[in-house]
N, C-alpha and C. Protein backbone atom coordinates (compact mmCIF):
# COMPACT_ATOMS: atom_id res chain seq x y z
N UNK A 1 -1.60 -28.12 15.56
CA UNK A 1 -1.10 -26.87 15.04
C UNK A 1 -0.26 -27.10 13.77
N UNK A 2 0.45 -28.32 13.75
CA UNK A 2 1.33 -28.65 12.46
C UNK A 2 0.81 -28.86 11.55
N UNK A 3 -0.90 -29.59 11.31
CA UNK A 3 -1.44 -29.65 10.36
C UNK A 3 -2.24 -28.33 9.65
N UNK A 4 -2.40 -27.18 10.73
CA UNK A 4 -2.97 -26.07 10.15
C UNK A 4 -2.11 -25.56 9.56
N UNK A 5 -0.75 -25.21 10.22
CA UNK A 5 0.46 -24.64 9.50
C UNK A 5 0.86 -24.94 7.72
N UNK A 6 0.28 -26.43 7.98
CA UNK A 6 0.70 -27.47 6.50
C UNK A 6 -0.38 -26.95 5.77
N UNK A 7 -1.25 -27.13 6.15
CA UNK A 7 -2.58 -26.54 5.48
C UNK A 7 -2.49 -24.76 5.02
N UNK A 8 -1.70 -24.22 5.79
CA UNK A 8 -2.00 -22.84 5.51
C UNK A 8 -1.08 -22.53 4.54
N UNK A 9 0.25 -22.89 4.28
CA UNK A 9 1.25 -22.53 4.06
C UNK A 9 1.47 -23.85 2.70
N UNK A 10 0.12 -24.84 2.12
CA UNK A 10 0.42 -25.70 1.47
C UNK A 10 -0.87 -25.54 -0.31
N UNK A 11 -0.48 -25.41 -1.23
CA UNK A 11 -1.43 -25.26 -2.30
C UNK A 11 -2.82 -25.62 -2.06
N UNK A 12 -3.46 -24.70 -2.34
CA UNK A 12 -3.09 -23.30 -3.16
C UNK A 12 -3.47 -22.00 -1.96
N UNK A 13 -3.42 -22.60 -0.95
CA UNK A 13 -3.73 -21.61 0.45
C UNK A 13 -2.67 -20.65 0.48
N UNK A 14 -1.35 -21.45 0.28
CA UNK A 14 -0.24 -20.27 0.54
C UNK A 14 0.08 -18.97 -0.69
N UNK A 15 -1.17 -19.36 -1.36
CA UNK A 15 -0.99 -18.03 -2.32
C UNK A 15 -1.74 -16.94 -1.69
N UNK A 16 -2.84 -17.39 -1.12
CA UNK A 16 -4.00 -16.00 -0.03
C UNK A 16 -3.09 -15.89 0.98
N UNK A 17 -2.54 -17.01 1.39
CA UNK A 17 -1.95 -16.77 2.68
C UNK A 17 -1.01 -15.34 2.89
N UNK A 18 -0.27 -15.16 1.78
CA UNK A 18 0.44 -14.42 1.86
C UNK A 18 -0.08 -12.95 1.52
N UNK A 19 -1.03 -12.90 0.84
CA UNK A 19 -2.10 -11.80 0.66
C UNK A 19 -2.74 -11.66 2.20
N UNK A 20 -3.06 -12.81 2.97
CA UNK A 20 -3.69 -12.73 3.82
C UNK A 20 -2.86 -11.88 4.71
N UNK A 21 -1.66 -12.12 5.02
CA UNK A 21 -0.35 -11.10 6.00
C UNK A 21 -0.32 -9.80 5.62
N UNK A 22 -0.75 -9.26 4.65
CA UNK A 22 -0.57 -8.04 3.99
C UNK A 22 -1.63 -7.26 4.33
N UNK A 23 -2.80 -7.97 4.01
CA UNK A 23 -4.26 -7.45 4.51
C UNK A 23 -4.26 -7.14 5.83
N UNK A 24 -3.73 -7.94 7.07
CA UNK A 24 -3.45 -7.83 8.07
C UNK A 24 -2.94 -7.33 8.57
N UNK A 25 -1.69 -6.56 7.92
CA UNK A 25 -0.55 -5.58 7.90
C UNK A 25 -1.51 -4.28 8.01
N UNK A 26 -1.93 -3.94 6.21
CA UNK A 26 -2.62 -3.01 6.18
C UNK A 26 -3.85 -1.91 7.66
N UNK A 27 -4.46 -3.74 7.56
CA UNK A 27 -5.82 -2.83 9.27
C UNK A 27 -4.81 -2.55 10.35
N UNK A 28 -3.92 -3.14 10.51
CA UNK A 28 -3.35 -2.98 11.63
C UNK A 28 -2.83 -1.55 11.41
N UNK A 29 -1.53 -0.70 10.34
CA UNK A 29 -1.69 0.46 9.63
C UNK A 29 -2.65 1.57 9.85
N UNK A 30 -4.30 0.91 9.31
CA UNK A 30 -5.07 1.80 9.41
C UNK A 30 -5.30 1.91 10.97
N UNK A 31 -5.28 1.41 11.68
CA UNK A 31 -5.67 1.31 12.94
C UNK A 31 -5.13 2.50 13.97
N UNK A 32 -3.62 2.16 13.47
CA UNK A 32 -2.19 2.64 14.36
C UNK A 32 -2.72 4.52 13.66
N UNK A 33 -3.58 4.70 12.40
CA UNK A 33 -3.31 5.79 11.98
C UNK A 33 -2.16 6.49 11.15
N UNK A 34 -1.62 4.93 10.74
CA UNK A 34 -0.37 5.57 9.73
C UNK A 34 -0.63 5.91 7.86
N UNK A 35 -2.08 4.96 7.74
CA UNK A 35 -2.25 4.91 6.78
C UNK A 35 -3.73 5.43 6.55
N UNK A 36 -4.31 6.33 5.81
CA UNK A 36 -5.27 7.07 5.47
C UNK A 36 -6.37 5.52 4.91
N UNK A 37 -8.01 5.16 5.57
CA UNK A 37 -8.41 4.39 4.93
C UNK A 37 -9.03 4.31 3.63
N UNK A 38 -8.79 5.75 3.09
CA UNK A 38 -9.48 5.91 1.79
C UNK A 38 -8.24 5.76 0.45
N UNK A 39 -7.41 5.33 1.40
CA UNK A 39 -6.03 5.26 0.08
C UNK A 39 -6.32 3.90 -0.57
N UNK A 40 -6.30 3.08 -0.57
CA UNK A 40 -7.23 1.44 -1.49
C UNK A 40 -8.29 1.22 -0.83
N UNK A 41 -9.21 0.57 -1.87
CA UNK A 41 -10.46 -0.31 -1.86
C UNK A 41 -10.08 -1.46 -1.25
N UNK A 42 -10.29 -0.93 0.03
CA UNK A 42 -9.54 -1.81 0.98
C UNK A 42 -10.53 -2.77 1.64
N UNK A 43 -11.72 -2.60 1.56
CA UNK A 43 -12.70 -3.22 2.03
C UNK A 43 -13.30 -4.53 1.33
N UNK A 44 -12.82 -3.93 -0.22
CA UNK A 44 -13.23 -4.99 -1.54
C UNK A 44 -12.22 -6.34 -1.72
N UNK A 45 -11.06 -5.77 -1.35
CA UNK A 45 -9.59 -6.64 -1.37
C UNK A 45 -9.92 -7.26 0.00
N UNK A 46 -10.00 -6.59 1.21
CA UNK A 46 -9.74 -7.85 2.05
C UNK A 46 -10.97 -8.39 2.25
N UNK A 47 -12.47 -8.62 1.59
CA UNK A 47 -13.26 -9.62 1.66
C UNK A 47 -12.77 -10.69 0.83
N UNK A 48 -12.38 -10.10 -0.49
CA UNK A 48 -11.38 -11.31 -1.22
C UNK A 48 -10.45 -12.26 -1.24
N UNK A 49 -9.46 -11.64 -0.36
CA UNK A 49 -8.40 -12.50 0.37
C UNK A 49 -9.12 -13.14 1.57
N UNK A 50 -9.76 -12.75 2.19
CA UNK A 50 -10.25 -13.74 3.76
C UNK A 50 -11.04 -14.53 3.24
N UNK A 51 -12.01 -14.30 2.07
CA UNK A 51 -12.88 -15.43 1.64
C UNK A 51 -12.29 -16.28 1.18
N UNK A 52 -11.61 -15.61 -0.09
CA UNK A 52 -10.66 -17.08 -0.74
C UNK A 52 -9.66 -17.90 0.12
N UNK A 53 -9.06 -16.86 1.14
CA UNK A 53 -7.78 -18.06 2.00
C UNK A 53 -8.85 -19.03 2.81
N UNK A 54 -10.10 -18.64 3.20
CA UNK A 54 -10.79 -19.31 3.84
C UNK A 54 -10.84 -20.58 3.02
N UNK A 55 -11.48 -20.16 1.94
CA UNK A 55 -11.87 -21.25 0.91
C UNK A 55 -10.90 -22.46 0.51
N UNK A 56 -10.04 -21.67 0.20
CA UNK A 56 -8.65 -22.44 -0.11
C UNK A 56 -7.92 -23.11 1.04
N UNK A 57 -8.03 -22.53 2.23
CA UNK A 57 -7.87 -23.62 3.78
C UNK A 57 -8.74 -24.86 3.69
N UNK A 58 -10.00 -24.31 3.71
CA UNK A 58 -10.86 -25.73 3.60
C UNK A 58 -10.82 -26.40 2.44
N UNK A 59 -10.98 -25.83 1.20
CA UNK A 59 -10.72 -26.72 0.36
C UNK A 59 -9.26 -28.29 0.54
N UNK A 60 -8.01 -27.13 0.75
CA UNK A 60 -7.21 -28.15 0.63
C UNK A 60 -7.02 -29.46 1.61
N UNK A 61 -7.84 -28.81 2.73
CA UNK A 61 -8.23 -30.22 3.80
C UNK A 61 -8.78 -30.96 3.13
N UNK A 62 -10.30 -30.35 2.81
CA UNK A 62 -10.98 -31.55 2.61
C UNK A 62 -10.59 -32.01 1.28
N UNK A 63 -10.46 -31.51 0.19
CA UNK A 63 -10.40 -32.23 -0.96
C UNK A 63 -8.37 -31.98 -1.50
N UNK A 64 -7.66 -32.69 -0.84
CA UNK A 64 -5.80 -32.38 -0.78
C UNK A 64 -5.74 -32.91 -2.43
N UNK A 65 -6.46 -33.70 -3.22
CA UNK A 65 -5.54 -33.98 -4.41
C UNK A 65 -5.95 -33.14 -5.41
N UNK A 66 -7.10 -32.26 -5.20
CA UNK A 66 -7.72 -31.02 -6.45
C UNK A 66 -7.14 -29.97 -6.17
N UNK A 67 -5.75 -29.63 -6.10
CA UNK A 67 -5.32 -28.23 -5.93
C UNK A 67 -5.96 -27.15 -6.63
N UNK A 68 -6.08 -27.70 -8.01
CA UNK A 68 -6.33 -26.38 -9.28
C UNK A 68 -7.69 -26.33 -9.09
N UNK A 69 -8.69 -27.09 -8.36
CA UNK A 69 -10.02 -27.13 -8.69
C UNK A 69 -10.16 -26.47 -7.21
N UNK A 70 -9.33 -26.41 -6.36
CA UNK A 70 -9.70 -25.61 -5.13
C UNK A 70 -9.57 -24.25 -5.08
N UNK A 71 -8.01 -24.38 -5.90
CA UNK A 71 -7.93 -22.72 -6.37
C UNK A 71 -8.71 -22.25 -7.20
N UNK A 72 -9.36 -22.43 -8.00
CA UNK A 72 -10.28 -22.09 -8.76
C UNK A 72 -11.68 -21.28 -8.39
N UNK A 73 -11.99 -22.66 -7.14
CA UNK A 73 -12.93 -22.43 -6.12
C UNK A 73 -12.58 -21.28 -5.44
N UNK A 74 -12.06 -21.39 -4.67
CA UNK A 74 -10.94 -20.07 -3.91
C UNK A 74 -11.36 -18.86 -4.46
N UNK A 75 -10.81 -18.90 -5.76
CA UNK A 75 -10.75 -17.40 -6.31
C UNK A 75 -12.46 -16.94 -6.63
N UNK A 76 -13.76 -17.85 -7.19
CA UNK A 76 -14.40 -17.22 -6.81
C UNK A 76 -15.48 -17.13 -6.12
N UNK A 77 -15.02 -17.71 -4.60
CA UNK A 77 -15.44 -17.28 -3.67
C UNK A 77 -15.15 -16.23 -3.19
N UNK A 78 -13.63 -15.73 -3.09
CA UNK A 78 -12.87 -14.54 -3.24
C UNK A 78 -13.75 -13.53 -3.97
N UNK A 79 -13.90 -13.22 -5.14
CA UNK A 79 -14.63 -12.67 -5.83
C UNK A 79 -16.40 -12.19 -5.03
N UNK A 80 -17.16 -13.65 -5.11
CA UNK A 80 -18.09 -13.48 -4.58
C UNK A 80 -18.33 -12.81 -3.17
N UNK A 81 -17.27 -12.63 -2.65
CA UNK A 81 -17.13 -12.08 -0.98
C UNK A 81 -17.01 -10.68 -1.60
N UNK A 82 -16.10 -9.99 -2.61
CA UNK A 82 -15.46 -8.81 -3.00
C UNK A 82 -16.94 -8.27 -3.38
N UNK A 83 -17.28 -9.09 -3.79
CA UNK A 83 -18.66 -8.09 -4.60
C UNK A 83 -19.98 -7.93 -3.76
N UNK A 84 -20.30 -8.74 -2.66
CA UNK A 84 -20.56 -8.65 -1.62
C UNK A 84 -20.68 -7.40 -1.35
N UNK A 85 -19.01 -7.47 -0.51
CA UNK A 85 -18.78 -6.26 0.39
C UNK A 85 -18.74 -5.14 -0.52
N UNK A 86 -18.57 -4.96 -1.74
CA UNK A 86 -18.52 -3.16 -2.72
C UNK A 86 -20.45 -3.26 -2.50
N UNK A 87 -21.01 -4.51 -2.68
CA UNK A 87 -22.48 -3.65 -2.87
C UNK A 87 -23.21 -3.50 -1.37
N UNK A 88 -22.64 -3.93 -0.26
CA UNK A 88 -22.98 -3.77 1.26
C UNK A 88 -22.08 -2.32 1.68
N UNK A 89 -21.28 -1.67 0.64
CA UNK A 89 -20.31 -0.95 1.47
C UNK A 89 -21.08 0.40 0.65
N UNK A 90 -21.47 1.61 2.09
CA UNK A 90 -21.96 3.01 0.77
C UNK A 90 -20.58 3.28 0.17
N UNK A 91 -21.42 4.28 -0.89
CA UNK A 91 -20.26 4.83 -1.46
C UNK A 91 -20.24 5.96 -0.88
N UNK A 92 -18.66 6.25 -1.44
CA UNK A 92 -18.29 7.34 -0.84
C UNK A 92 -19.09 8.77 -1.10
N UNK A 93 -19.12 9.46 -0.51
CA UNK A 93 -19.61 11.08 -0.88
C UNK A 93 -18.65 11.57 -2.11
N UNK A 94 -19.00 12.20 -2.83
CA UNK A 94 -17.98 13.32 -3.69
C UNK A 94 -17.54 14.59 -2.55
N UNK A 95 -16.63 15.02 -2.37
CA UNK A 95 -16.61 16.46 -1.77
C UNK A 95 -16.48 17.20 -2.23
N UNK A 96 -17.46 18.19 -2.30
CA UNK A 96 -17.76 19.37 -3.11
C UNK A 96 -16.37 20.47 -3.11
N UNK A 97 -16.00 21.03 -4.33
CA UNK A 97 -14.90 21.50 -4.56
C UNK A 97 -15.06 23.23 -5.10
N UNK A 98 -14.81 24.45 -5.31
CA UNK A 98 -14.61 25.44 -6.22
C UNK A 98 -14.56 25.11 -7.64
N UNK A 99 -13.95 23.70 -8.14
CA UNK A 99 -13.85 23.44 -9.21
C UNK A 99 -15.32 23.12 -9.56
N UNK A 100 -16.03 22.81 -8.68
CA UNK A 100 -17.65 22.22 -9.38
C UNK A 100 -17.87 23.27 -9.75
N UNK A 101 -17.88 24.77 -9.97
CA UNK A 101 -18.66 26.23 -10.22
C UNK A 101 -17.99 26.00 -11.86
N UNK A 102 -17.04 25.78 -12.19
CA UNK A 102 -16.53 26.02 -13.84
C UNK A 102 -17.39 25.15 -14.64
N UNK A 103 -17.94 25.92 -15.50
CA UNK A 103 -19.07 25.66 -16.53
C UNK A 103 -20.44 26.24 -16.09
N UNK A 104 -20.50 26.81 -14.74
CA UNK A 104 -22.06 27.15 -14.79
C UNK A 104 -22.05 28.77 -14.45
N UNK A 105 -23.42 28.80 -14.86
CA UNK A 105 -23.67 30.51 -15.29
C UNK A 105 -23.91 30.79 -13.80
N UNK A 106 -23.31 32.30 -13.51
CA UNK A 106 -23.40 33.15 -12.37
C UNK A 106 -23.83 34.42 -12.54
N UNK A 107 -24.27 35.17 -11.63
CA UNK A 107 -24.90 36.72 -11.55
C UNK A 107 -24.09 37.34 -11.50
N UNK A 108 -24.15 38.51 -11.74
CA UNK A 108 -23.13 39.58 -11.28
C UNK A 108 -23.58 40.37 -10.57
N UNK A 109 -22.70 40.36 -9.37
CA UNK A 109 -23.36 41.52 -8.23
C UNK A 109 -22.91 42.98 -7.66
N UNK A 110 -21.74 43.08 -8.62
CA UNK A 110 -20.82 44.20 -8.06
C UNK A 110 -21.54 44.83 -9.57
N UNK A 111 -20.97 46.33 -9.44
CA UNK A 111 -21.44 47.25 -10.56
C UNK A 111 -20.47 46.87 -11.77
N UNK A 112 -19.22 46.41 -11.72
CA UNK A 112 -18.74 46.01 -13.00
C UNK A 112 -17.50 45.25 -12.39
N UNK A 113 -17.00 44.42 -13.03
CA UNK A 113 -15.93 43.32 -13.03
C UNK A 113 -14.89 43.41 -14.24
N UNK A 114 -13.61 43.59 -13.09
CA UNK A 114 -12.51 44.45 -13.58
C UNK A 114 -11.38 42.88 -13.76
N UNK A 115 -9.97 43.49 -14.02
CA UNK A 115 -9.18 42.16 -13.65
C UNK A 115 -8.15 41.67 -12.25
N UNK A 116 -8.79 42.87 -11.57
CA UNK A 116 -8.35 42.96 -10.08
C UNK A 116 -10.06 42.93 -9.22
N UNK A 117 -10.78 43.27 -9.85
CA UNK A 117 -12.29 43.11 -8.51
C UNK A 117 -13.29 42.72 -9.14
N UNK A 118 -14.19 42.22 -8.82
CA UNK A 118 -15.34 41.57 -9.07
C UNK A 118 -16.17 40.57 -8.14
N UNK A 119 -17.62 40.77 -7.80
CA UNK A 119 -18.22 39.36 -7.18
C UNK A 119 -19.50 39.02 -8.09
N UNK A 120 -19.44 37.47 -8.13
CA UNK A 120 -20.61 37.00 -8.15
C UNK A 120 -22.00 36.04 -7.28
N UNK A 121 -22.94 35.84 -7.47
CA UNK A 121 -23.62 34.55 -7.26
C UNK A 121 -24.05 33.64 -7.97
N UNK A 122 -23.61 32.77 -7.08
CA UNK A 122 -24.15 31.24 -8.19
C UNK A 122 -24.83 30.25 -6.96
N UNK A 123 -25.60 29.51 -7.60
CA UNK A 123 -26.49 28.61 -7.10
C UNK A 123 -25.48 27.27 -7.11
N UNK A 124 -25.41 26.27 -5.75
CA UNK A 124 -24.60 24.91 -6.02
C UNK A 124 -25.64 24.20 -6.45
N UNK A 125 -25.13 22.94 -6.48
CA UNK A 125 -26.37 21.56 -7.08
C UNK A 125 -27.09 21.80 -5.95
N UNK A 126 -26.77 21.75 -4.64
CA UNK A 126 -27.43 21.61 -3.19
C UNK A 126 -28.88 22.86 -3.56
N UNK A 127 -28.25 23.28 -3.99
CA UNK A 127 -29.83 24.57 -4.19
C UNK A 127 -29.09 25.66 -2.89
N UNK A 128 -27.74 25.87 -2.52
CA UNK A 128 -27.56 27.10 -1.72
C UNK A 128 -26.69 27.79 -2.44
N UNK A 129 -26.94 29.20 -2.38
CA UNK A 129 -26.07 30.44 -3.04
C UNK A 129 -25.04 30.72 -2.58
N UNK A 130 -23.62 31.40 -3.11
CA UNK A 130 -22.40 31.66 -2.78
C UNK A 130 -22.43 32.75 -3.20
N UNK A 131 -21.38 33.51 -2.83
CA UNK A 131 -20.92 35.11 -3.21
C UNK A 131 -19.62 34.40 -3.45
N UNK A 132 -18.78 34.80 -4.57
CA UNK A 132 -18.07 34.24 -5.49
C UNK A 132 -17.15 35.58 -5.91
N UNK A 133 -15.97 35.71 -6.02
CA UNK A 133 -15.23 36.41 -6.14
C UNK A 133 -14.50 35.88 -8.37
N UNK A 134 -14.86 37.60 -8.76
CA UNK A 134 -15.00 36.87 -10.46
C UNK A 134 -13.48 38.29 -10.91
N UNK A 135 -13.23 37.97 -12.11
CA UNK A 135 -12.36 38.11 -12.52
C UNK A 135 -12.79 37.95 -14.56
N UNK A 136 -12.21 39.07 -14.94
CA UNK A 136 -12.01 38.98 -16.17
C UNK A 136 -10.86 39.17 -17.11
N UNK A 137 -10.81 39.15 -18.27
CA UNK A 137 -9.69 38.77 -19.25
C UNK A 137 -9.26 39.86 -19.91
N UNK A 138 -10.45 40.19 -20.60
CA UNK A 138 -10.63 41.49 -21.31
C UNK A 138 -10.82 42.86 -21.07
N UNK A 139 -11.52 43.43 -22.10
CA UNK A 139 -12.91 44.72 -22.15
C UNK A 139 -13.77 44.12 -22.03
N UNK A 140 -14.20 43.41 -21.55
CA UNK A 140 -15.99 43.05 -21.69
C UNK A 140 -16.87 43.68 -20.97
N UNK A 141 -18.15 44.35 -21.12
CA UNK A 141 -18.50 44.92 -20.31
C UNK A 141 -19.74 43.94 -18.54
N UNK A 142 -19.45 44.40 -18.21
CA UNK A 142 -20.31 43.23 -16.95
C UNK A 142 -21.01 44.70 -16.09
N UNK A 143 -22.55 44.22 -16.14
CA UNK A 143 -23.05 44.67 -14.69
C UNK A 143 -24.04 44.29 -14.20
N UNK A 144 -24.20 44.59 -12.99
CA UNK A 144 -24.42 44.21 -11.28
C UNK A 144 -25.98 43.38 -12.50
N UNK A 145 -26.32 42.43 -12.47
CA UNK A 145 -28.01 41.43 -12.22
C UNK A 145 -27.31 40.76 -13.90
N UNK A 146 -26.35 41.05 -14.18
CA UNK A 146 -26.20 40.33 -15.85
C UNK A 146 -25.72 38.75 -15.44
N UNK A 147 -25.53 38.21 -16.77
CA UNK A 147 -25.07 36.57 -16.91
C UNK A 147 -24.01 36.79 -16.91
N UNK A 148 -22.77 35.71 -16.24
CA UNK A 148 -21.85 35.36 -16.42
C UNK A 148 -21.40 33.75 -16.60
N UNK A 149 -20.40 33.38 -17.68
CA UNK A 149 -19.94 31.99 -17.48
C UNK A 149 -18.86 31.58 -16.53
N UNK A 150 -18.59 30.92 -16.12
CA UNK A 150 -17.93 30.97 -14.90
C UNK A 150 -16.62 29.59 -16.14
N UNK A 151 -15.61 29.92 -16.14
CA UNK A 151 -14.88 29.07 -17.41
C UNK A 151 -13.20 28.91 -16.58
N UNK A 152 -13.14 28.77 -15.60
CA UNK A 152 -11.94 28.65 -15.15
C UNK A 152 -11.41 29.22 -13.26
N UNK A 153 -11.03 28.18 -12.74
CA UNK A 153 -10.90 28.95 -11.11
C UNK A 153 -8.91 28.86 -11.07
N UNK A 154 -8.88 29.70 -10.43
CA UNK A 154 -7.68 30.14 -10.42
C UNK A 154 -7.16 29.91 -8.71
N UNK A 155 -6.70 28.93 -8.43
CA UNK A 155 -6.34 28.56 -7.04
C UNK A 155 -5.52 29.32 -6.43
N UNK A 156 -4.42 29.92 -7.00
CA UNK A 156 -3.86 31.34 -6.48
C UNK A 156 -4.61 32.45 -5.93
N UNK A 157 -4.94 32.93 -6.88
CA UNK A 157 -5.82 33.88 -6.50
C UNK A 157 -7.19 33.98 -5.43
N UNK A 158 -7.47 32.19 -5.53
CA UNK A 158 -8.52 32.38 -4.87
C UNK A 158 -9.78 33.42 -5.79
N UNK A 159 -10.18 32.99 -7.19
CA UNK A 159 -11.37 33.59 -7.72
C UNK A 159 -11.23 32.84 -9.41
N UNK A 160 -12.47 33.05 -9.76
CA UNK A 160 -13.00 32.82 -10.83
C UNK A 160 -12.93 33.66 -12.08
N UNK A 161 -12.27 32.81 -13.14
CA UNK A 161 -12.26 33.90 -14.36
C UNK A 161 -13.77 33.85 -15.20
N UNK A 162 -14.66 34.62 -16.02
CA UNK A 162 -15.50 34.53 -16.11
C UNK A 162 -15.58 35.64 -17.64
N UNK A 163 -16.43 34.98 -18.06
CA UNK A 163 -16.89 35.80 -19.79
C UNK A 163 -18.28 36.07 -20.20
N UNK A 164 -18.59 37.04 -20.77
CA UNK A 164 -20.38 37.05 -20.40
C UNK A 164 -20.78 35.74 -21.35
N UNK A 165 -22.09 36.18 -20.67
CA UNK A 165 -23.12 34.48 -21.19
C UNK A 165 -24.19 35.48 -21.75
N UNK A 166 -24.85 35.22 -23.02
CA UNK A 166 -25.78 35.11 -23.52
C UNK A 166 -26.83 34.33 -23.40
N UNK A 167 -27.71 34.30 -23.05
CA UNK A 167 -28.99 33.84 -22.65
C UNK A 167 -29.37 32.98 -23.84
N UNK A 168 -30.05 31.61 -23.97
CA UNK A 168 -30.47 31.27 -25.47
C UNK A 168 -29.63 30.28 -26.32
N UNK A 169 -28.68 30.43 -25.95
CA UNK A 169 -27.79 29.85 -26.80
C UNK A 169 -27.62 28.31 -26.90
């Protein structure tokens, strides 16, 4: 046990090593539910640290007088583990937001859109339709089957400010 200790805690191991306690910290965190797992690339970092402390454990056994050439090693094996696990790991989903609708053209479905009432439809990327609550600035005139640009969502309110669209342009 004294020689792993020496080994763990001896160049250039005790530089992962101590990354290694942290990483360990962290799952344990995610585990308990204190810590959200999408808050760091947490999957990329700790293939890095477990590969390299690995590396850097064995290295400094077997080869004790190449510190810098183990750490070296270390780091990219570290690396090579990190990149590994980002191209074995999916990516994440985007989650679709109200903010994805600003910039794209919508219908108008109510007989005219005031700066207190208005609805529209718009198509998502998914290819499904929404009824959309719109809002304007001006005088402009809007009615029920015309174009609208959809140029701003207003999280208060809960609706979309919107300006006509010309077709063509």
């Amino acid at each position: 046990m004294r020689d792993f200790l020496d080994a763990a805690l001896g160049f250039p191991a005790v530089l992962f090593s101590f990354a290694l306690i942290v990483v360990i910290g962290f799952w344990l965190l995610v585990a308990f539910g204190v810590v959200d797992l999408d808050a760091l690339p947490a999957a990329e970092v700790s293939g890095f640290v477990a590969a390299g402390w690995f590396a850097a454990l064995a290295g400094s056994v077997l080869l004790p007088a190449l510190g810098w050439v183990v750490l070296a090693a270390a780091l990219a094996v570290g690396l090579g583990a990190a990149f590994l696990v980002r191209r074995l790991t999916p990516a994440p989903e985007k989650v679709p937001s109200r903010h994805d609708f600003v910039g794209q053209i919508c219908v108008i479905r109510t007989q005219s859109v005031s700066t207190d009432f208005g609805q529209a439809e718009i198509r998502a990327v998914d290819g499904s339709t929404s009824v959309i609550q719109v809002r304007q600035t001006g005088a402009d005139s809007f009615r029920a089957g015309g174009a609208a640009l959809i140029f701003q969502y207003d999280a208060e309110g809960e609706f979309f400010w919107v300006m006509p669209y010309e077709g063509g342009l």
